[in-house]
Structures are given as C-alpha cells and as structure tokens.
Protein backbone atom coordinates (compact mmCIF):
# COMPACT_ATOMS: atom_id res chain seq x y z
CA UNK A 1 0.00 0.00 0.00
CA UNK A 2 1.29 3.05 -0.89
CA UNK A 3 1.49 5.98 1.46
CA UNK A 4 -1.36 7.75 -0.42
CA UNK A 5 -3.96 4.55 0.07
CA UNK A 6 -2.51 4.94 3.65
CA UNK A 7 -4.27 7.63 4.50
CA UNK A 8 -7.12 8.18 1.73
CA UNK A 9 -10.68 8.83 3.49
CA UNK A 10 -9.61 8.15 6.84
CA UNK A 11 -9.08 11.97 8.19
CA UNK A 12 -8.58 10.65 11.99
CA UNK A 13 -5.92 8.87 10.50
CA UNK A 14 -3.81 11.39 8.54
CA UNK A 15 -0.37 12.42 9.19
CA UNK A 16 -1.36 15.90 9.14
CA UNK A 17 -4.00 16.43 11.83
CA UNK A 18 -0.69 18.05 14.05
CA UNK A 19 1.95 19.72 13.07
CA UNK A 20 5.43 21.09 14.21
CA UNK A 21 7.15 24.00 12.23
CA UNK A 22 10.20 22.02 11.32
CA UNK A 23 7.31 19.73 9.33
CA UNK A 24 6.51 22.48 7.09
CA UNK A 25 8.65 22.57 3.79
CA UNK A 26 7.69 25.26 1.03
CA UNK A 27 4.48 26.80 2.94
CA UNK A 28 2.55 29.33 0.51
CA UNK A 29 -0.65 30.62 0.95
CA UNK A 30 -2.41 27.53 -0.50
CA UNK A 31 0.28 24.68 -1.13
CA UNK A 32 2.80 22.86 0.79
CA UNK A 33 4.61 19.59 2.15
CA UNK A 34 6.08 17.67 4.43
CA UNK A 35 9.21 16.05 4.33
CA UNK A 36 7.98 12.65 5.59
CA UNK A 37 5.43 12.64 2.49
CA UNK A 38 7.34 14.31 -0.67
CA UNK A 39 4.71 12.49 -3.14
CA UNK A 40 1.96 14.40 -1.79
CA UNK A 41 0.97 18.29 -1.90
CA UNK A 42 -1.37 19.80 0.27
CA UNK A 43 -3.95 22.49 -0.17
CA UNK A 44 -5.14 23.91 2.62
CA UNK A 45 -7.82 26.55 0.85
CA UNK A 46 -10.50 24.27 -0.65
CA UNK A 47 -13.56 26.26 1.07
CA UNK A 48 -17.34 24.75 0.89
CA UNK A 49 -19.89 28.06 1.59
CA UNK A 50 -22.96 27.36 3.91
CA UNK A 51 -21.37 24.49 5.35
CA UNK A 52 -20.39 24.45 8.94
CA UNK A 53 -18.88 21.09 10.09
CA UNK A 54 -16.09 20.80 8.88
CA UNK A 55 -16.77 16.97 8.91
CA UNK A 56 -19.32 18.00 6.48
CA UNK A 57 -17.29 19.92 4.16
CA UNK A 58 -15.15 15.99 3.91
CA UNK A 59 -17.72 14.16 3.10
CA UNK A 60 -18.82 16.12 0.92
CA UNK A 61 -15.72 16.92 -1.39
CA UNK A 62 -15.39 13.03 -0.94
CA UNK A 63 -18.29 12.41 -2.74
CA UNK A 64 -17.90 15.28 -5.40
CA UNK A 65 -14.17 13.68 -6.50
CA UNK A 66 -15.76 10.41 -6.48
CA UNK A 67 -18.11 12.36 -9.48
CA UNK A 68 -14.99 13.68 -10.70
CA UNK A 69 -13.16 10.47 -11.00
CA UNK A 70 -16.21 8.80 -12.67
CA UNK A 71 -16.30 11.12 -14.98
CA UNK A 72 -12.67 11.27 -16.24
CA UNK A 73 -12.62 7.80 -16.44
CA UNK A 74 -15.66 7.98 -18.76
CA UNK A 75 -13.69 9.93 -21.09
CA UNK A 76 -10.27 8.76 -20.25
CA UNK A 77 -8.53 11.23 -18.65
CA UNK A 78 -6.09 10.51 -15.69
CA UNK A 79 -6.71 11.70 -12.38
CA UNK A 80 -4.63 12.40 -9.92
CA UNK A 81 -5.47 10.73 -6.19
CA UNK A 82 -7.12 13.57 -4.01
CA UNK A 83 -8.17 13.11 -0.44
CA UNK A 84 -9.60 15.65 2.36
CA UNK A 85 -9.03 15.57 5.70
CA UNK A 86 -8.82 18.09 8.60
CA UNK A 87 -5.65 19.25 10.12
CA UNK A 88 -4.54 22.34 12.11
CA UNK A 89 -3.68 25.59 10.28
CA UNK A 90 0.27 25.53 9.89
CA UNK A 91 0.51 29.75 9.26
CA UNK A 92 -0.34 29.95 13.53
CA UNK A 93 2.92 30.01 15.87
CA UNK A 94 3.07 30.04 19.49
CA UNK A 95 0.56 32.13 20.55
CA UNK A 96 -2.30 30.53 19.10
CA UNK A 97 -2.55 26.66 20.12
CA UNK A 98 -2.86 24.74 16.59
CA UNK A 99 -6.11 22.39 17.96
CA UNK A 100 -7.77 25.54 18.54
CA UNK A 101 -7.49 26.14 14.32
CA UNK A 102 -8.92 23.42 12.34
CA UNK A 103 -8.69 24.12 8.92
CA UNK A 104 -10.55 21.63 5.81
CA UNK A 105 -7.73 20.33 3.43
CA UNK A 106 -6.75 18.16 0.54
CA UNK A 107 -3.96 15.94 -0.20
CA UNK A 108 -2.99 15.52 -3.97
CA UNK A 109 -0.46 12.97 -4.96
CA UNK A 110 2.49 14.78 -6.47
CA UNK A 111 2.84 15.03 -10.26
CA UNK A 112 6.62 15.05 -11.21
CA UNK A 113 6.33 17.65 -14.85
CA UNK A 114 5.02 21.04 -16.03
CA UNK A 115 1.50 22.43 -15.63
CA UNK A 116 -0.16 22.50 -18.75
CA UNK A 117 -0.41 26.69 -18.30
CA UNK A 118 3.77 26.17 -18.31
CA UNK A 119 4.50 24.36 -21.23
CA UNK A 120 6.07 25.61 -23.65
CA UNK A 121 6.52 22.84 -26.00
CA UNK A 122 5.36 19.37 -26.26
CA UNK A 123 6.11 15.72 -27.70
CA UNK A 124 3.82 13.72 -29.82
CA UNK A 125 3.13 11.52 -26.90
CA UNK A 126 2.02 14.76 -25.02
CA UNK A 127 0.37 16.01 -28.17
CA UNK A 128 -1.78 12.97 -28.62
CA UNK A 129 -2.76 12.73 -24.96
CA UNK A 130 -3.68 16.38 -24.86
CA UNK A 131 -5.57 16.32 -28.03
CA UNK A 132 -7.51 13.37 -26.16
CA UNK A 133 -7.97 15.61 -23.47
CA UNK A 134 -9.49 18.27 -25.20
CA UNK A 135 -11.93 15.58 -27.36
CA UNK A 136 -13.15 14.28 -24.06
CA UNK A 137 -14.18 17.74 -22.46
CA UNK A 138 -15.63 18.41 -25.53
CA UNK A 139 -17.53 15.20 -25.77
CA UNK A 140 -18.51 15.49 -22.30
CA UNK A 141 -20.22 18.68 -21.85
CA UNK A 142 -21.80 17.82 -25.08
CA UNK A 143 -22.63 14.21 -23.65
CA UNK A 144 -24.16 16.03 -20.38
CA UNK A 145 -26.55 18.40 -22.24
CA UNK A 146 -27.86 15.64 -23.96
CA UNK A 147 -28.68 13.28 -20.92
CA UNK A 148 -29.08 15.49 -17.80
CA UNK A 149 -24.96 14.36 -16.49
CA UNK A 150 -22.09 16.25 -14.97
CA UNK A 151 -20.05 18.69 -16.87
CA UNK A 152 -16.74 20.22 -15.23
CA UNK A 153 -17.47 24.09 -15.29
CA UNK A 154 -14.21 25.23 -14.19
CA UNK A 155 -11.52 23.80 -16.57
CA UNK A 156 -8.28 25.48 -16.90
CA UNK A 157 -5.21 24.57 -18.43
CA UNK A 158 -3.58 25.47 -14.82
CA UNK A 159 -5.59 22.67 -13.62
CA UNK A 160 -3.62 19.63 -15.55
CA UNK A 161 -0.15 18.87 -15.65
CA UNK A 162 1.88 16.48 -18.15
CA UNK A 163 4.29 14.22 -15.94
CA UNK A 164 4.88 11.33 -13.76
CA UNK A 165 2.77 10.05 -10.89
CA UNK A 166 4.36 8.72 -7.75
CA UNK A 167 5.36 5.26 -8.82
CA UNK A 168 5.01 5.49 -12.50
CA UNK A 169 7.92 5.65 -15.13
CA UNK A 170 5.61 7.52 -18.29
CA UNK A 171 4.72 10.56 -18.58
CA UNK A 172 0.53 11.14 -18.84
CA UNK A 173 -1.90 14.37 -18.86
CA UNK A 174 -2.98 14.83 -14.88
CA UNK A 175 -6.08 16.60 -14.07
CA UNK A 176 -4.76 17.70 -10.46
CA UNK A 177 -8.26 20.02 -9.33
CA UNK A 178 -8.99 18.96 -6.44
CA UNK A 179 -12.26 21.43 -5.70
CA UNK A 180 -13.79 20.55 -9.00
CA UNK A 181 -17.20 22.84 -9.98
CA UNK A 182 -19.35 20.10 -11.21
CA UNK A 183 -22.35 20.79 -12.18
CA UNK A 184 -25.47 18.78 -12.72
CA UNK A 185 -27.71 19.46 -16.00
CA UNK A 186 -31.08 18.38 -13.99
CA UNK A 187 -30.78 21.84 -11.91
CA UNK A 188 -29.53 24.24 -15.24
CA UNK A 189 -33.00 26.13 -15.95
CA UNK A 190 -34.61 25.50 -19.36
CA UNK A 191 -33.70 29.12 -20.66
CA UNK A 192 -30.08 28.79 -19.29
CA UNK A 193 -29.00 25.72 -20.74
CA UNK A 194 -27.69 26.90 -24.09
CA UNK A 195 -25.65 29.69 -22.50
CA UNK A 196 -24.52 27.71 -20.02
CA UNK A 197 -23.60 24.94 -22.94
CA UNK A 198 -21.94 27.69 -25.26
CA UNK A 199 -20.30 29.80 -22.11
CA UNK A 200 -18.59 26.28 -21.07
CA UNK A 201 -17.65 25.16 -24.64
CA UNK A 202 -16.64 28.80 -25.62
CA UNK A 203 -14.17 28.86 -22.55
CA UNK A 204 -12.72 25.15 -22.67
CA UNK A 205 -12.05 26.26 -26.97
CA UNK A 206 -10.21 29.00 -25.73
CA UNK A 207 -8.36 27.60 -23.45
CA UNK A 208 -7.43 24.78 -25.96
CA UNK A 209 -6.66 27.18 -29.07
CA UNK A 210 -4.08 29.08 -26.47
CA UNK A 211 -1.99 26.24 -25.56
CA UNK A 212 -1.85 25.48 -29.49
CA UNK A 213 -0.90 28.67 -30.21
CA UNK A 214 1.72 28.13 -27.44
CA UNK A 215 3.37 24.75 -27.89
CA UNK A 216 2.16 23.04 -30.90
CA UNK A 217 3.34 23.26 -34.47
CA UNK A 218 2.20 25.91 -36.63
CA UNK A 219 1.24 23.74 -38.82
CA UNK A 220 -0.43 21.44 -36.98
CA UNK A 221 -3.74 21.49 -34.47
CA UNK A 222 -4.97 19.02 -31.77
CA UNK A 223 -7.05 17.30 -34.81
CA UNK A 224 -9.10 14.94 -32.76
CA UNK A 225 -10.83 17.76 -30.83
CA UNK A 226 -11.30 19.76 -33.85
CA UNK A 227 -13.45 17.22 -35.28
CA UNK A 228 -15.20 16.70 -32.04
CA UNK A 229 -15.93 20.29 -31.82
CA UNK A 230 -17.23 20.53 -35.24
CA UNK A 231 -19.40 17.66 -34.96
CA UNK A 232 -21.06 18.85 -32.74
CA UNK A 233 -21.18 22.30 -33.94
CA UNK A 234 -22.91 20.68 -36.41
CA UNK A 235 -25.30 18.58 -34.76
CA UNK A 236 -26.23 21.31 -32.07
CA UNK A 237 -29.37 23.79 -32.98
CA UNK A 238 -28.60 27.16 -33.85
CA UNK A 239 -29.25 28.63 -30.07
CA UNK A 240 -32.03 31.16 -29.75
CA UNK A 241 -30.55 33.15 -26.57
CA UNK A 242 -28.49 36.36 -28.39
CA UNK A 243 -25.65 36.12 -26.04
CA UNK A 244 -25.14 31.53 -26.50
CA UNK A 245 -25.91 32.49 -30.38
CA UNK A 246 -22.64 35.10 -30.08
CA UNK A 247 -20.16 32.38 -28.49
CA UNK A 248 -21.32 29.83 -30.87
CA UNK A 249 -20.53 32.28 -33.33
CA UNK A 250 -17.23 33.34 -31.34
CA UNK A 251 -16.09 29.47 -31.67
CA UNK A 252 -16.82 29.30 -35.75
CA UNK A 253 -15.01 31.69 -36.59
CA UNK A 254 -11.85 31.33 -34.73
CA UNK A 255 -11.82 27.93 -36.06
CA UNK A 256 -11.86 29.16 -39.77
C-alpha cells in the first residue's frame, strides 16, 4: 500500500492532523509539504460556503471527487489521487494553540512535470494525450446536455499537468483540481442551458486554441478535438438566446 492509500478517506488517520514548524517545507498561501510525504501536496484553501462542520465539508468533497473520478474515467482522462481531511492551520505560531485552528484540506499525490499553463513545447506523446484531453471535455459537456450528467465548469489549463505520478515511469496528462465545480444538467433552468452549454464550450475552446498557439506546431492542431468540436457544432441547434448564439458564433469563426 502506498502511502497515499494509507491515509485516503480516513481523516482521523492522517499524518497531518498536528503539526510542528520544522514539518513544514515550502508553505505558501495555498500549497505545501512535508518532508515525511514528498509524493503528496497539500492544499489547505479548498472552502465549501454554507457548510459548517467541517466533517461536512469531507464528506462532501469526498463524494464530489468520487463524481470527478467517474467522470474522467468515462472519457479517459487521468486523475490524480485527491483526499480531504482536517488538520490544524500551519501559518499559527506560538501564541495561538494549533487544535484551537482546524482548517478543511486536501492531499494531492504529487505530479513530477510542467503544468499545462507552463508548457512551452510538447512531444507527440504529449500532443496525442492532450488532443484526447481536449476531445473528451468536448464530448462530455456535449454528452451532459444531452442526458441530464455532470459537466466540469471550471476547466483550466492550470488545472492539468503532463508528468509522472508517484510510482510510475511515463509521462501522462494529470487533471490535479482537487475542488472541482461540477455541475449537474437536472438543476440548469430550461432558458439557461444553451448559455450555459456555449459559455462552457466557448471557454474550454479558448483555453485549448491558447496552448496550441503556445506549444504546438504551426502547422499542426490538436485534430481529434477539432473534429469533435465541429461535430457537434454541427449537430447542435442554432441557439435562440443572443448572447449563446454570439459564443457559438465566437467558436466558428476562430476555427476558420
């Protein structure tokens, strides 16, 4: 068992629930770790509003990265292991007795490579992966309009990174999110859902046409998702809302 599985969903278990000042190795404002676990990076920043056990706020991030993890698998994207747990806020000293700050966090397993927002160039391996990347958020937001699902609302390229997982030898694209905005099409209002649809695919184009522009061939695109997005371009009725109608629009011709 590796020293993620260790600890994963048992927060009265974790390492972390104390902690000295000699533990703390490359504190920020959101990330850090501990010397006795280099392979994981922890978050101590993932917030849940209205939500006032902190017990609470576990469970339920538990259950939304179980969502998450279903649904990359679906379209084959890694994940990276996430857990939550509650420890003690690390920024107190002295005068401020660490039980007396509880503080909600996540442990990530460590991803040895570059975020995706930090490459600047790529491999066909990495090229392939992240063209299969881009095909499945495509195919899943289009897949969840179509049968009530999840779609991811927050994708970034900051949020994947091309490396090495604790244990592995190759390389692989890494979502590493670990407070996913997941959204469920059953509680989208009628009159939303083709903004919503077109705000979401607008954004996730974007994002994909300024990583080509960044690190892949001129002459060359991520080909898979093109034909994805065109498809269902295609496929897709002409929106009536003026604002969806302009990002549809927004997508076509960018793409000419």
């Amino acid at each position: 068992m590796d020293s993620f599985e260790q600890y994963e969903q048992k927060p009265d278990k974790a390492p972390f629930k104390e902690w000295k000042d000699s533990d703390l190795q490359g504190f920020s404002s959101e990330l850090f770790s501990l010397p006795d676990h280099p392979e994981l990076v922890i978050r101590n920043s993932v917030t849940l509003p209205d939500k006032g056990n902190i017990m609470d706020m576990v469970d339920f991030w538990s259950g939304r990265a179980k969502d998450f993890r279903n649904f990359a698998e679906k379209y084959g994207i890694k994940m990276a292991k996430t857990s939550y747990f509650v420890g003690s806020d690390p920024k107190f000293k002295t005068n401020i007795p660490k039980e007396a700050s509880p503080m909600f966090m996540a442990a990530t397993e460590r991803i040895d490579g570059k975020n995706l927002s930090a490459l600047n160039e790529i491999n066909e391996k990495a090229e392939k992966e992240i063209d299969a990347l881009f095909s499945g958020l495509f195919s899943a937001l289009y897949d969840a309009s179509k049968e009530n699902g999840y779609s991811w609302e927050d994708y970034g390229n900051g949020q994947v990174m091309y490396g090495t997982a604790p244990g592995e030898k190759e390389q692989h694209v890494y979502i590493v999110d670990v407070d996913p905005l997941m959204t469920n099409w059953e509680t989208i209002p009628r009159e939303r859902k083709d903004f919503f649809f077109w705000t979401n695919m607008n954004w996730i184009f974007k994002e994909m046409e300024e990583l080509e522009k960044r690190v892949v061939n001129k002459s060359k695109k991520f080909q898979s998702a093109h034909e994805i997005l065109s498809k269902i371009i295609s496929e897709m009725p002409e929106p009536a809302d003026d604002k969806a109608k302009e990002l549809r629009f927004e997508i076509i011709n960018s793409k000419k």
